[in-house]
Each structure stands twice: as C-alpha cells, then as structure tokens.
N, C-alpha and C. Protein backbone atom coordinates (compact mmCIF):
# COMPACT_ATOMS: atom_id res chain seq x y z
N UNK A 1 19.80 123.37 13.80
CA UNK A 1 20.27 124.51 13.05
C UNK A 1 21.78 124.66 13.16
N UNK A 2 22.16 124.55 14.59
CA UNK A 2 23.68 124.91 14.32
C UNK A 2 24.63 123.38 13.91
N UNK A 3 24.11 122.45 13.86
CA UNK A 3 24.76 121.46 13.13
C UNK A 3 24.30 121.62 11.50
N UNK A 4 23.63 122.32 11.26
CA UNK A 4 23.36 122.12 9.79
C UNK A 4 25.03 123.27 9.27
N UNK A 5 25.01 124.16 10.06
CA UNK A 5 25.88 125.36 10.07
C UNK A 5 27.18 124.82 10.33
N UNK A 6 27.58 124.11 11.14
CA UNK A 6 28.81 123.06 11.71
C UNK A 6 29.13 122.16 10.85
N UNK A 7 28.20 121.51 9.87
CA UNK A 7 28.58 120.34 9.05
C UNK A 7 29.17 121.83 7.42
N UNK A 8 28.07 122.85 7.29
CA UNK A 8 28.96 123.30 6.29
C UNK A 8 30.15 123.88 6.46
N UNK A 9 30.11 124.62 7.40
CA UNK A 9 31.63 124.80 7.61
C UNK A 9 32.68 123.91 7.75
N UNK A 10 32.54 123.11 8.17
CA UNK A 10 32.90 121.86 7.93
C UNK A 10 33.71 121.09 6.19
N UNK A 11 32.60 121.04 5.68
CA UNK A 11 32.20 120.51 4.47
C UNK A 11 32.87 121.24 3.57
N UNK A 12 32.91 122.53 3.68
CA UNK A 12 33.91 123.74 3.11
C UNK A 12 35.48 124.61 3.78
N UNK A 13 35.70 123.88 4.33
CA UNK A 13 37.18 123.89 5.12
C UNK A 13 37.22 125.25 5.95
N UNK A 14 36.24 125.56 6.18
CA UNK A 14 36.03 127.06 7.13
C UNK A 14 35.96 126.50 8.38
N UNK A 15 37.36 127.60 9.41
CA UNK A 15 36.82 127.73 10.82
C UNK A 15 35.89 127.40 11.75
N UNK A 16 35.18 126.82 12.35
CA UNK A 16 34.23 126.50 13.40
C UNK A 16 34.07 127.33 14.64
N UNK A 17 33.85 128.21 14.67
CA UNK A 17 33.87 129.06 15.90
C UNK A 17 32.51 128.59 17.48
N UNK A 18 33.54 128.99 18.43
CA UNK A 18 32.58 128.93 19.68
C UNK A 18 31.19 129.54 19.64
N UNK A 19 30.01 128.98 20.14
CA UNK A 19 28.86 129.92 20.50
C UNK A 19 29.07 129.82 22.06
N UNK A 20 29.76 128.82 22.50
CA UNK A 20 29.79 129.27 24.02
C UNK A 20 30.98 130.52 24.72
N UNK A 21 30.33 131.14 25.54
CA UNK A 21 30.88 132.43 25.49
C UNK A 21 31.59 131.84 26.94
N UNK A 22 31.87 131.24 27.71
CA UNK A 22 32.62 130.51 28.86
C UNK A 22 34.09 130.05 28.21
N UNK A 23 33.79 129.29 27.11
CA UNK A 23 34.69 128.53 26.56
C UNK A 23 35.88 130.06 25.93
N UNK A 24 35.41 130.81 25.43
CA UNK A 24 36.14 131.79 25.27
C UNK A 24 36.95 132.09 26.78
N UNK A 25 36.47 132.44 27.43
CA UNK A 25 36.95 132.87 28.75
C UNK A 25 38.07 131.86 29.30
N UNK A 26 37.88 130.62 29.12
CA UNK A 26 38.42 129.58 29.02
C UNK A 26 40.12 129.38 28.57
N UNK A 27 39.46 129.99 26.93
CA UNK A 27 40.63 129.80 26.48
C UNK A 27 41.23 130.87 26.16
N UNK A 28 41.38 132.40 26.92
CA UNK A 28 42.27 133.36 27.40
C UNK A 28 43.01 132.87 28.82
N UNK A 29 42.03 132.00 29.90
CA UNK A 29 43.30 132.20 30.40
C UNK A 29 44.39 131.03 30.13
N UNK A 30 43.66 129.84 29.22
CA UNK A 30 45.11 128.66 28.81
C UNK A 30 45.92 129.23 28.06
N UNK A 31 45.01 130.50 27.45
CA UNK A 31 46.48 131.03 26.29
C UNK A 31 47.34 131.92 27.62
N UNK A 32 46.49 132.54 28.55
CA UNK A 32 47.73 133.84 29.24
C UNK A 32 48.98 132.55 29.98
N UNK A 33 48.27 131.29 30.59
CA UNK A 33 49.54 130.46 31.11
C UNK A 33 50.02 130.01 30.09
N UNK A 34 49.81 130.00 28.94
CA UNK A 34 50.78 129.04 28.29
C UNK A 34 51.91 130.30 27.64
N UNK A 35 51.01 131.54 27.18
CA UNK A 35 52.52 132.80 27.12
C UNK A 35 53.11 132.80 28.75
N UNK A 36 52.37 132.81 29.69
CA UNK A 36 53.84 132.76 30.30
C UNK A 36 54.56 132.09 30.68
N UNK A 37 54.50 131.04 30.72
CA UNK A 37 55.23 129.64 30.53
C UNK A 37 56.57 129.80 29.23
N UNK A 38 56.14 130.08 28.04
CA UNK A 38 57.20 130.31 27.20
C UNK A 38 58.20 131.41 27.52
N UNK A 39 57.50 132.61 28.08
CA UNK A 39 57.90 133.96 28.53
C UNK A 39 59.39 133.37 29.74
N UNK A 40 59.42 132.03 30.12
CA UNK A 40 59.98 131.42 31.56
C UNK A 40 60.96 131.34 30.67
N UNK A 41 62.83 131.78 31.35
CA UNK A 41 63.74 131.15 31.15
C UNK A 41 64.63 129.97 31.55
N UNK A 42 63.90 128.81 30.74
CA UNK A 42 64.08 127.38 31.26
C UNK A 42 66.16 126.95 32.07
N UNK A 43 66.79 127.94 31.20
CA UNK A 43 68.08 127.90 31.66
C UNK A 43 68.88 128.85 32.77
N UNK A 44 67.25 129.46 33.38
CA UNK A 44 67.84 130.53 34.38
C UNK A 44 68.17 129.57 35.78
N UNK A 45 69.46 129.11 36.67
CA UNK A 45 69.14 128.18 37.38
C UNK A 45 68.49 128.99 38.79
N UNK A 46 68.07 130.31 38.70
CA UNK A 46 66.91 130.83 39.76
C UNK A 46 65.84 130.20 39.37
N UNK A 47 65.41 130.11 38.33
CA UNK A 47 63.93 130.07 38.33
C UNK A 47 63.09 128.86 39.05
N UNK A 48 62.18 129.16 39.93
CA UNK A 48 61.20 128.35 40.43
C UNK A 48 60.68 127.84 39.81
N UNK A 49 60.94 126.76 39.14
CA UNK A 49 59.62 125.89 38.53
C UNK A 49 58.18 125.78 39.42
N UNK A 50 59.12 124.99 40.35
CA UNK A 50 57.78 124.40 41.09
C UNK A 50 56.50 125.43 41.66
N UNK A 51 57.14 126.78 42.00
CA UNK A 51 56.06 127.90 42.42
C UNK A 51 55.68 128.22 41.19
N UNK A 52 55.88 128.37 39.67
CA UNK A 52 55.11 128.75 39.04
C UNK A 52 54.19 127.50 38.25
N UNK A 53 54.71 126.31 38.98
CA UNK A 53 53.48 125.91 38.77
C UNK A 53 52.51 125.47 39.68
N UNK A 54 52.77 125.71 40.94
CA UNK A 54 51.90 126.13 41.79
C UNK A 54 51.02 126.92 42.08
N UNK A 55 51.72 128.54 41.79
CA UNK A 55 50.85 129.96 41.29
C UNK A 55 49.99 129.67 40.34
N UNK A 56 50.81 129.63 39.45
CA UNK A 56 49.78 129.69 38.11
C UNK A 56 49.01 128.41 37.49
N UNK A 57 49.78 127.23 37.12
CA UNK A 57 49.27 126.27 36.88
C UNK A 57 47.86 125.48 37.10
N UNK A 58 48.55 125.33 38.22
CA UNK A 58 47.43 124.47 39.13
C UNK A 58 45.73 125.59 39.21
N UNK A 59 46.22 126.38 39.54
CA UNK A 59 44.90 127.30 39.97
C UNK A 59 44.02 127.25 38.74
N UNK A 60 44.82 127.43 37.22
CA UNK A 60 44.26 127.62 36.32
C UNK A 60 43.31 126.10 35.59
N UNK A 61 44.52 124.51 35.91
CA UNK A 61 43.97 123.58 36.39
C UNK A 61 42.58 123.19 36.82
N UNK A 62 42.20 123.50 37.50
CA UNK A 62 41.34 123.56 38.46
C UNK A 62 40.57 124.05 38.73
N UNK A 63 40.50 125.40 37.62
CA UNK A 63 39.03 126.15 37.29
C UNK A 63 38.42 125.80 36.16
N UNK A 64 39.85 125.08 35.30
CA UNK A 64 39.19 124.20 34.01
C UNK A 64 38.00 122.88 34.39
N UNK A 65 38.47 122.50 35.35
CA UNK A 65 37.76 121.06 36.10
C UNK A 65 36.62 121.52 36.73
N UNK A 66 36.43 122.94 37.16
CA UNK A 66 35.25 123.24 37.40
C UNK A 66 34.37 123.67 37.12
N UNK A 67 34.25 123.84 35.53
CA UNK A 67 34.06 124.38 35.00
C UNK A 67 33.30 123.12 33.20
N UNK A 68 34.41 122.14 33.77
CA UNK A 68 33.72 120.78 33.16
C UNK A 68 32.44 120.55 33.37
C-alpha cells in the first residue's frame, strides 16, 4: 500500500513525506546543528571550533549511528 502511494507521488512530482516518526526527530536535531553551525562566526579568531564540535557535533553524530 504505501509503495503504491510512494510510486504516485512519485510519478506526479509531489513531496514524499516520512511515516517514520523517529526520522522526524532525527531530522530536528541535524537541522538545530546545522543552524547553529551557520549561526558560528567563522572569522571570529575566539571561536572554538574544536569544542563546538565536540559539544555539539559529535554527540549528535552518534545518536544518528544509534539509531541506524
């Protein structure tokens, strides 16, 4: 059933949306690191790279992999 639903949407250039409700969850928090990543001023010469991608990165990393 939901490939019959996947091929028309498909077939008619419409959106494909998630039924998995994880994958949503998922991809709030790749969107919250990736706004704050842009939010980073790459020419500030304070800024920690390496702790924010330690803080944030990695952790977020790594719940993706567990989650595989």
């Amino acid at each position: 059933r939901r490939a019959v639903e996947v091929s028309e949407l498909y077939r008619t250039g419409k959106p494909i949306k998630r039924t998995d409700k994880s994958s949503d969850e998922q991809s709030r928090r790749c969107s919250s690191v990736v706004e704050k990543f842009l939010n980073l001023d790459l020419e500030d010469k304070d800024l920690d790279l390496p702790s924010f991608m330690k803080d944030d990165v990695l952790p977020s990393a790594g719940e993706l992999l567990n989650h595989s």
